[in-house]
N, C-alpha and C. Protein backbone atom coordinates (compact mmCIF):
# COMPACT_ATOMS: atom_id res chain seq x y z
N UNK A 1 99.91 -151.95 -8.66
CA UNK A 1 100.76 -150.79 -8.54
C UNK A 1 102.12 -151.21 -7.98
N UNK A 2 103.39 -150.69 -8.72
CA UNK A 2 104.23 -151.24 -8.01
C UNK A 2 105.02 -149.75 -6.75
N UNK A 3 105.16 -150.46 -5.89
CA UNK A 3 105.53 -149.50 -4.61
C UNK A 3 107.34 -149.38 -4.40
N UNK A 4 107.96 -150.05 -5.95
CA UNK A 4 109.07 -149.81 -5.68
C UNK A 4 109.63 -148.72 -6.43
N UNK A 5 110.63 -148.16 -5.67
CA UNK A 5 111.08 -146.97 -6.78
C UNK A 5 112.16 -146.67 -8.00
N UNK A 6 111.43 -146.69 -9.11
CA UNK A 6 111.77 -146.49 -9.96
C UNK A 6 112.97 -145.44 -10.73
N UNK A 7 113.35 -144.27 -9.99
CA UNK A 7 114.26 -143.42 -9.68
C UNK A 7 115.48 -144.14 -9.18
N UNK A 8 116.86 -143.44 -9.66
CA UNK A 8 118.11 -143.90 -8.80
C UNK A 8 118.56 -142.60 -8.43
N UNK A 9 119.02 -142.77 -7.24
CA UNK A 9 119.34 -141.47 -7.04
C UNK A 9 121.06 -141.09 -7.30
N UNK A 10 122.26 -140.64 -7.89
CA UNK A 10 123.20 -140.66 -8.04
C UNK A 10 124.02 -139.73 -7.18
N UNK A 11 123.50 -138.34 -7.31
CA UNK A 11 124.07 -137.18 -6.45
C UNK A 11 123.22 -136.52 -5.75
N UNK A 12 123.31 -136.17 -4.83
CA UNK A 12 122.15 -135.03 -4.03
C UNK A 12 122.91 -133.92 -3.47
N UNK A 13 122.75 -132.69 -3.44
CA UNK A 13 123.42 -131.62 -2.84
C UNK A 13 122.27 -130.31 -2.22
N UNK A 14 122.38 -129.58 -1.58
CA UNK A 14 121.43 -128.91 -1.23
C UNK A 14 121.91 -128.00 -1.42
N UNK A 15 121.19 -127.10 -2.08
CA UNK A 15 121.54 -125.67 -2.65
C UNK A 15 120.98 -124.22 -1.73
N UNK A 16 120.04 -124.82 -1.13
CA UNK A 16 119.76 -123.58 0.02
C UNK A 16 118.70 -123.54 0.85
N UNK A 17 119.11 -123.24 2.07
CA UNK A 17 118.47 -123.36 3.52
C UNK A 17 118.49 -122.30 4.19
N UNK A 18 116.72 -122.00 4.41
CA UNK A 18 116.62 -121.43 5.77
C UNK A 18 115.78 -122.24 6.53
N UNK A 19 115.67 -121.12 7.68
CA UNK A 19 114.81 -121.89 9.19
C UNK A 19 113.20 -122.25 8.86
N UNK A 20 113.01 -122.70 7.41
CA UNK A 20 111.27 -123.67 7.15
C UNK A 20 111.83 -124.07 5.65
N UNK A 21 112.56 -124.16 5.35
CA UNK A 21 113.18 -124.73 3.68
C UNK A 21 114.17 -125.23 3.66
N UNK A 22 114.39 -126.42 2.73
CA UNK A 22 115.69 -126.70 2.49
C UNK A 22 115.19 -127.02 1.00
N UNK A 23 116.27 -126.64 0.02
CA UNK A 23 115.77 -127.24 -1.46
C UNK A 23 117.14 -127.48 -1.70
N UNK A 24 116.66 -128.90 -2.21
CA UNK A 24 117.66 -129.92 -2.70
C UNK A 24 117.83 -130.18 -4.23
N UNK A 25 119.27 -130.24 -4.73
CA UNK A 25 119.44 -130.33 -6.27
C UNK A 25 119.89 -132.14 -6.07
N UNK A 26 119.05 -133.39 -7.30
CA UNK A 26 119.33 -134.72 -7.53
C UNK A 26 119.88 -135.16 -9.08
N UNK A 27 121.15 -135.86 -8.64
CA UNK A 27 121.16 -135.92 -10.22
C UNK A 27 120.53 -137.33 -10.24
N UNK A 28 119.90 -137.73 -11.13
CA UNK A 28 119.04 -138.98 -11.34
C UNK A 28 119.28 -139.73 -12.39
N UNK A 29 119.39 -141.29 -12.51
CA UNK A 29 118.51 -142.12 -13.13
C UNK A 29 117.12 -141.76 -13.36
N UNK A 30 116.38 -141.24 -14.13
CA UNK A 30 114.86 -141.69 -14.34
C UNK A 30 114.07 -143.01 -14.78
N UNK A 31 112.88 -143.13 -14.62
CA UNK A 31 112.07 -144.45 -14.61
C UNK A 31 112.67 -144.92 -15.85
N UNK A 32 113.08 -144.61 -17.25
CA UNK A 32 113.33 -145.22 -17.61
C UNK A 32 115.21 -145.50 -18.52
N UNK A 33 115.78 -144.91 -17.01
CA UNK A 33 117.23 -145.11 -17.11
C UNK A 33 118.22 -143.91 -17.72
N UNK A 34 117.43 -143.00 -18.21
CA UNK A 34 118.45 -141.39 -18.43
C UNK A 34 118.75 -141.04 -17.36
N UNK A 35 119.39 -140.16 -17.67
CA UNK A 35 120.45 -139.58 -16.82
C UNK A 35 119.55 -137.70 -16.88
N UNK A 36 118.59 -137.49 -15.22
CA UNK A 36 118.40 -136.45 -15.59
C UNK A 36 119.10 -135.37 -14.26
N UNK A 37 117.82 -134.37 -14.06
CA UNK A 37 118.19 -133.82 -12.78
C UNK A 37 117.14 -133.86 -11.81
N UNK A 38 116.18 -134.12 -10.51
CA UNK A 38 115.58 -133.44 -9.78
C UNK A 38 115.41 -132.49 -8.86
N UNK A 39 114.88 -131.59 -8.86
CA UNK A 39 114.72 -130.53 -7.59
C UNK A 39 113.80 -130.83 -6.41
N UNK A 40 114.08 -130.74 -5.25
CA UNK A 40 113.13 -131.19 -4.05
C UNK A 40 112.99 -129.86 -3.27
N UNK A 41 111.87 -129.81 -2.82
CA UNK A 41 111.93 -128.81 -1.16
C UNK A 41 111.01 -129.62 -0.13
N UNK A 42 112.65 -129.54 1.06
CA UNK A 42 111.94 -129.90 2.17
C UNK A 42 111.17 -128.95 3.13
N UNK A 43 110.05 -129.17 3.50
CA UNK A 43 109.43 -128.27 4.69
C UNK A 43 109.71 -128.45 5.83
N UNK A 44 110.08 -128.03 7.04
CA UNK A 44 110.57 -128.27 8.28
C UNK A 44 109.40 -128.42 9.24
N UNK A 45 108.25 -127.66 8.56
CA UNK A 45 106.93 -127.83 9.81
C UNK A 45 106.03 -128.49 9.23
N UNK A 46 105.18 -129.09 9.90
CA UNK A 46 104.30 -129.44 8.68
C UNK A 46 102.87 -128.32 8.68
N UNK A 47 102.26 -128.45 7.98
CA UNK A 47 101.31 -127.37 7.23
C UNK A 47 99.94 -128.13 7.91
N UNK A 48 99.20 -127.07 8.34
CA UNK A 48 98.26 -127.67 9.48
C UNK A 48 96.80 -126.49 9.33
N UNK A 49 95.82 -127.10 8.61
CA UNK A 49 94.43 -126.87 7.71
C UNK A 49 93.79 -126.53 8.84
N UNK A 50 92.45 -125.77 8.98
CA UNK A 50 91.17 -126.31 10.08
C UNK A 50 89.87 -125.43 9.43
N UNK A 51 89.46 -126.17 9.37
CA UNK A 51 88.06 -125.65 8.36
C UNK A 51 86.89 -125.90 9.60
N UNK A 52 86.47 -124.75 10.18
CA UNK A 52 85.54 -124.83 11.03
C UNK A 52 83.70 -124.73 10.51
N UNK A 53 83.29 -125.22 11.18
CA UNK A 53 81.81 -125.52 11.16
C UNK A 53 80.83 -125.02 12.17
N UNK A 54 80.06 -123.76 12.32
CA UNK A 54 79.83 -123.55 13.40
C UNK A 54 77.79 -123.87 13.71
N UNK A 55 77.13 -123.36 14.29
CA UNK A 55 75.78 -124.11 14.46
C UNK A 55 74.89 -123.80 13.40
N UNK A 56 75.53 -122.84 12.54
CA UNK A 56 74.28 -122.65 11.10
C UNK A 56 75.27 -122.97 10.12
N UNK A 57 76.12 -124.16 10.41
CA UNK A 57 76.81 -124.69 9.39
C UNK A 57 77.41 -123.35 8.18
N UNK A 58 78.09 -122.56 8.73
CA UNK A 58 79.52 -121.66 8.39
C UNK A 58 80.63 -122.37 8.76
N UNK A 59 81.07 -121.41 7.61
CA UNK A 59 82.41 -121.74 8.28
C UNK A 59 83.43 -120.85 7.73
N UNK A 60 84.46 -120.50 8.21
CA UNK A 60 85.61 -119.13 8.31
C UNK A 60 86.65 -119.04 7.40
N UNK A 61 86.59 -118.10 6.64
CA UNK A 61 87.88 -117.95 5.82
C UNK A 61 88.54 -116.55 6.38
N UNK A 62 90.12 -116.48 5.94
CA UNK A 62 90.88 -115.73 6.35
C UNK A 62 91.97 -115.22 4.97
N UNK A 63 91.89 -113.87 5.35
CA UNK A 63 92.67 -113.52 3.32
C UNK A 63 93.81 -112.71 4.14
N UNK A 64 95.08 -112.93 3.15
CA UNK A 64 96.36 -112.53 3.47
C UNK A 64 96.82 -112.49 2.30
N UNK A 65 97.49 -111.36 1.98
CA UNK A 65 98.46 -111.50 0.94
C UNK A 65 99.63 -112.24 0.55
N UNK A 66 99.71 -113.03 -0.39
CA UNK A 66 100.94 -113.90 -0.44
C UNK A 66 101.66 -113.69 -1.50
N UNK A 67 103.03 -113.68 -0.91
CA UNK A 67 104.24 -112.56 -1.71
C UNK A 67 104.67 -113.76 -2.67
N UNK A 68 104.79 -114.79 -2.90
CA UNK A 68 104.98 -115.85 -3.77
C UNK A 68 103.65 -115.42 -5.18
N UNK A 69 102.54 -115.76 -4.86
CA UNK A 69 101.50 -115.25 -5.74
C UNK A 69 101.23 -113.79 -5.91
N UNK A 70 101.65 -112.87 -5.37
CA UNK A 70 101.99 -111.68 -5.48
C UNK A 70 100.75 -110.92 -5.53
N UNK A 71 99.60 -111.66 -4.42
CA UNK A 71 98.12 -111.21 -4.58
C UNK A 71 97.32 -111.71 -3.44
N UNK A 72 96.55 -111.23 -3.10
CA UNK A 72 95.67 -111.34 -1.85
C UNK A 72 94.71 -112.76 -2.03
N UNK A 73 94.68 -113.32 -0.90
CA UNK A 73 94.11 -115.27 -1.18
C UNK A 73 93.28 -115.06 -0.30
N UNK A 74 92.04 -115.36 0.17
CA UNK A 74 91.36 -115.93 0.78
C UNK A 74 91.89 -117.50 1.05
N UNK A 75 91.71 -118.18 2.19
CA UNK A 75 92.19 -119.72 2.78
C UNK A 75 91.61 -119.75 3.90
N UNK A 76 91.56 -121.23 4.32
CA UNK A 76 90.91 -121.38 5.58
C UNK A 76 92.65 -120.63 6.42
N UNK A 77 91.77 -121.39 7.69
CA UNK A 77 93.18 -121.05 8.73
C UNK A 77 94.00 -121.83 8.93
N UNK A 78 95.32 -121.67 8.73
CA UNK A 78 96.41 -122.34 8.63
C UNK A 78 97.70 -121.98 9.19
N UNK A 79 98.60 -123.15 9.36
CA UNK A 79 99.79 -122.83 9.86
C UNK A 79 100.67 -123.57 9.86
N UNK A 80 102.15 -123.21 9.97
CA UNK A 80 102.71 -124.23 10.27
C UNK A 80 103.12 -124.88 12.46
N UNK A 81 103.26 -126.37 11.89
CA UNK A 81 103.68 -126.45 13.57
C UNK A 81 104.86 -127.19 13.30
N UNK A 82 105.37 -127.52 14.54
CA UNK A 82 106.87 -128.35 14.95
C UNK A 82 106.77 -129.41 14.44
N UNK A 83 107.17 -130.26 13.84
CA UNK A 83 107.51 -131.93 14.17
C UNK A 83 106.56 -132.82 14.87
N UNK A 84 107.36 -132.69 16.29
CA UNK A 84 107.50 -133.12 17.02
C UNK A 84 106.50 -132.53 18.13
N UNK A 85 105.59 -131.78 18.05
CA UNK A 85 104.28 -131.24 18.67
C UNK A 85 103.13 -131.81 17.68
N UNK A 86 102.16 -132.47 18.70
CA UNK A 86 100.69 -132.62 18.34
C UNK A 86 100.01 -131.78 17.35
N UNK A 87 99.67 -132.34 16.10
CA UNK A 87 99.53 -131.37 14.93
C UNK A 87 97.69 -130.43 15.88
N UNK A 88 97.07 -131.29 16.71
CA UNK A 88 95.61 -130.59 17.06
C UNK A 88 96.31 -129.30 17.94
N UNK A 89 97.64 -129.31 18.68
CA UNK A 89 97.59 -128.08 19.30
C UNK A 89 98.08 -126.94 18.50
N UNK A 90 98.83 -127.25 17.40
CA UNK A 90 98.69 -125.95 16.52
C UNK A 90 97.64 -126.21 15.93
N UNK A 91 97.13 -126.69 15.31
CA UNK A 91 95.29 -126.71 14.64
C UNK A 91 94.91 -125.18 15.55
N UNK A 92 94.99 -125.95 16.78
CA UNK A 92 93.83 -125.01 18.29
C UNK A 92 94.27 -123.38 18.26
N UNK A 93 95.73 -123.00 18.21
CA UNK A 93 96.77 -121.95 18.26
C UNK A 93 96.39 -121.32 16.83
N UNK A 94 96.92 -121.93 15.48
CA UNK A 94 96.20 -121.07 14.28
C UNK A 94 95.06 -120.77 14.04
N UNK A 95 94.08 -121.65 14.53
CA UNK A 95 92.69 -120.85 14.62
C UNK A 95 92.28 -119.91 15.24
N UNK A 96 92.57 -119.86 16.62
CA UNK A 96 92.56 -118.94 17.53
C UNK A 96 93.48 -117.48 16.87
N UNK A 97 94.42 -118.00 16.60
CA UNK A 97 95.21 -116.77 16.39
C UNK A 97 94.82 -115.74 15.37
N UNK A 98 93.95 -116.71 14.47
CA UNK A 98 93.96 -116.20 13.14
C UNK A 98 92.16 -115.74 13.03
N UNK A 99 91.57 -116.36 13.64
CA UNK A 99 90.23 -115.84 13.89
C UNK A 99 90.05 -115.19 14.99
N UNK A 100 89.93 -115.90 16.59
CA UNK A 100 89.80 -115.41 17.68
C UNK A 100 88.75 -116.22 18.21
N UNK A 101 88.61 -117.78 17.14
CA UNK A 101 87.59 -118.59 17.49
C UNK A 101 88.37 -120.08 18.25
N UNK A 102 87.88 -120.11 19.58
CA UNK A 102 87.87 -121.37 20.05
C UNK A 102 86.96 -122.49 19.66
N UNK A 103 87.56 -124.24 19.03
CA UNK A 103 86.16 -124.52 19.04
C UNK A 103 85.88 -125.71 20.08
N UNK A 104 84.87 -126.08 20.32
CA UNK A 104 84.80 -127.01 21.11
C UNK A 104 84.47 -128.50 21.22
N UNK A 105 84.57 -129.08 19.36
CA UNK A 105 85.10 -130.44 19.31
C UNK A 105 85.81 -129.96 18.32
N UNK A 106 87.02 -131.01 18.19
CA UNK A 106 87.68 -131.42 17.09
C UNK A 106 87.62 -132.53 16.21
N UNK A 107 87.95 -132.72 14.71
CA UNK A 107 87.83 -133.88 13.84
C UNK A 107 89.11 -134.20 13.14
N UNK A 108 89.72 -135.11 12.88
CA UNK A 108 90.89 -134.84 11.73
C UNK A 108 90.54 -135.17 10.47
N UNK A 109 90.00 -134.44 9.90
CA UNK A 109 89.36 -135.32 8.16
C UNK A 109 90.33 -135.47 7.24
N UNK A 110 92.00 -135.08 7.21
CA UNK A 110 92.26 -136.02 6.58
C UNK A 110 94.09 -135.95 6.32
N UNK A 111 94.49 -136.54 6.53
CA UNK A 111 96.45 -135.93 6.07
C UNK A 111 96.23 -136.34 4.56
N UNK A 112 97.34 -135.18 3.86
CA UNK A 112 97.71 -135.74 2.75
C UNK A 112 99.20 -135.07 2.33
N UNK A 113 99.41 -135.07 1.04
CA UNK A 113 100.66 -134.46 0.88
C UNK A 113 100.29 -133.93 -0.65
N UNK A 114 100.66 -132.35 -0.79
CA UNK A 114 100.41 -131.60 -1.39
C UNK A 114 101.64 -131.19 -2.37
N UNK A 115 101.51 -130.69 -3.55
CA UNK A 115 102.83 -130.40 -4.02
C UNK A 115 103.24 -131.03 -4.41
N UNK A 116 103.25 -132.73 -4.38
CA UNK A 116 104.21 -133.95 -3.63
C UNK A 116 105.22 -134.05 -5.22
N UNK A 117 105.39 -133.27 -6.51
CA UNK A 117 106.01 -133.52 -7.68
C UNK A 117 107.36 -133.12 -6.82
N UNK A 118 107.25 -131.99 -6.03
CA UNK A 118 108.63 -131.58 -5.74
C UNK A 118 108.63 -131.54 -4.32
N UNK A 119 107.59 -131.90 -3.23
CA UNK A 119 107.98 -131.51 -1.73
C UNK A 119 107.81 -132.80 -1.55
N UNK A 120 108.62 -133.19 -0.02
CA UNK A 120 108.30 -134.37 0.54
C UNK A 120 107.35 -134.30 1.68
């Protein structure tokens, strides 16, 4: 696999920001040397999962309507946190907030990056 990048980047400008978004317009080189465009969005918090497990092996979902999908979701509990704060103490804060469940171990099963065609 090669880990170098294949993209050039020529222009970058950011077309619009608020306080958890920034989306960015790229004009590009592509992998194989045209001349195209990319779109990016940055997230400012990162996005923070917790799928609980309790002693008869349940575990909690939470449904909210989401105005992007324009329809009611069931999801575990989620949130965003700071940066620069310990992703387990918002883990601890969106669960709580969003259930009313404390739990009393924690696991991290796994980071990844979602979206990743257009978010970083």
């Amino acid at each position: 696999m090669k880990e170098e990048n294949p993209w050039k980047k020529l222009k970058s400008n950011t077309v619009y920001e608020n306080p958890w978004i920034r989306v960015d317009n790229h004009d590009v080189l592509n992998p194989a040397g045209n001349p195209g465009i990319y779109g990016t969005v940055h997230f400012k918090h990162l996005a923070i999962g917790v799928i609980t497990l309790d002693k008869g092996k349940n575990t909690h979902l939470v449904g909210q309507y989401r105005f992007p999908l324009e329809r009611y979701s069931w999801e575990i509990p989620e949130g965003g946190g700071k940066i620069d704060i310990d992703p387990l103490l918002t883990a601890q804060r969106e669960l709580l907030e969003e259930t009313g469940i404390k739990a009393k171990s924690w696991k991290e099963l796994i980071r990844l990056n979602t979206s990743n065609s257009v978010t970083d």
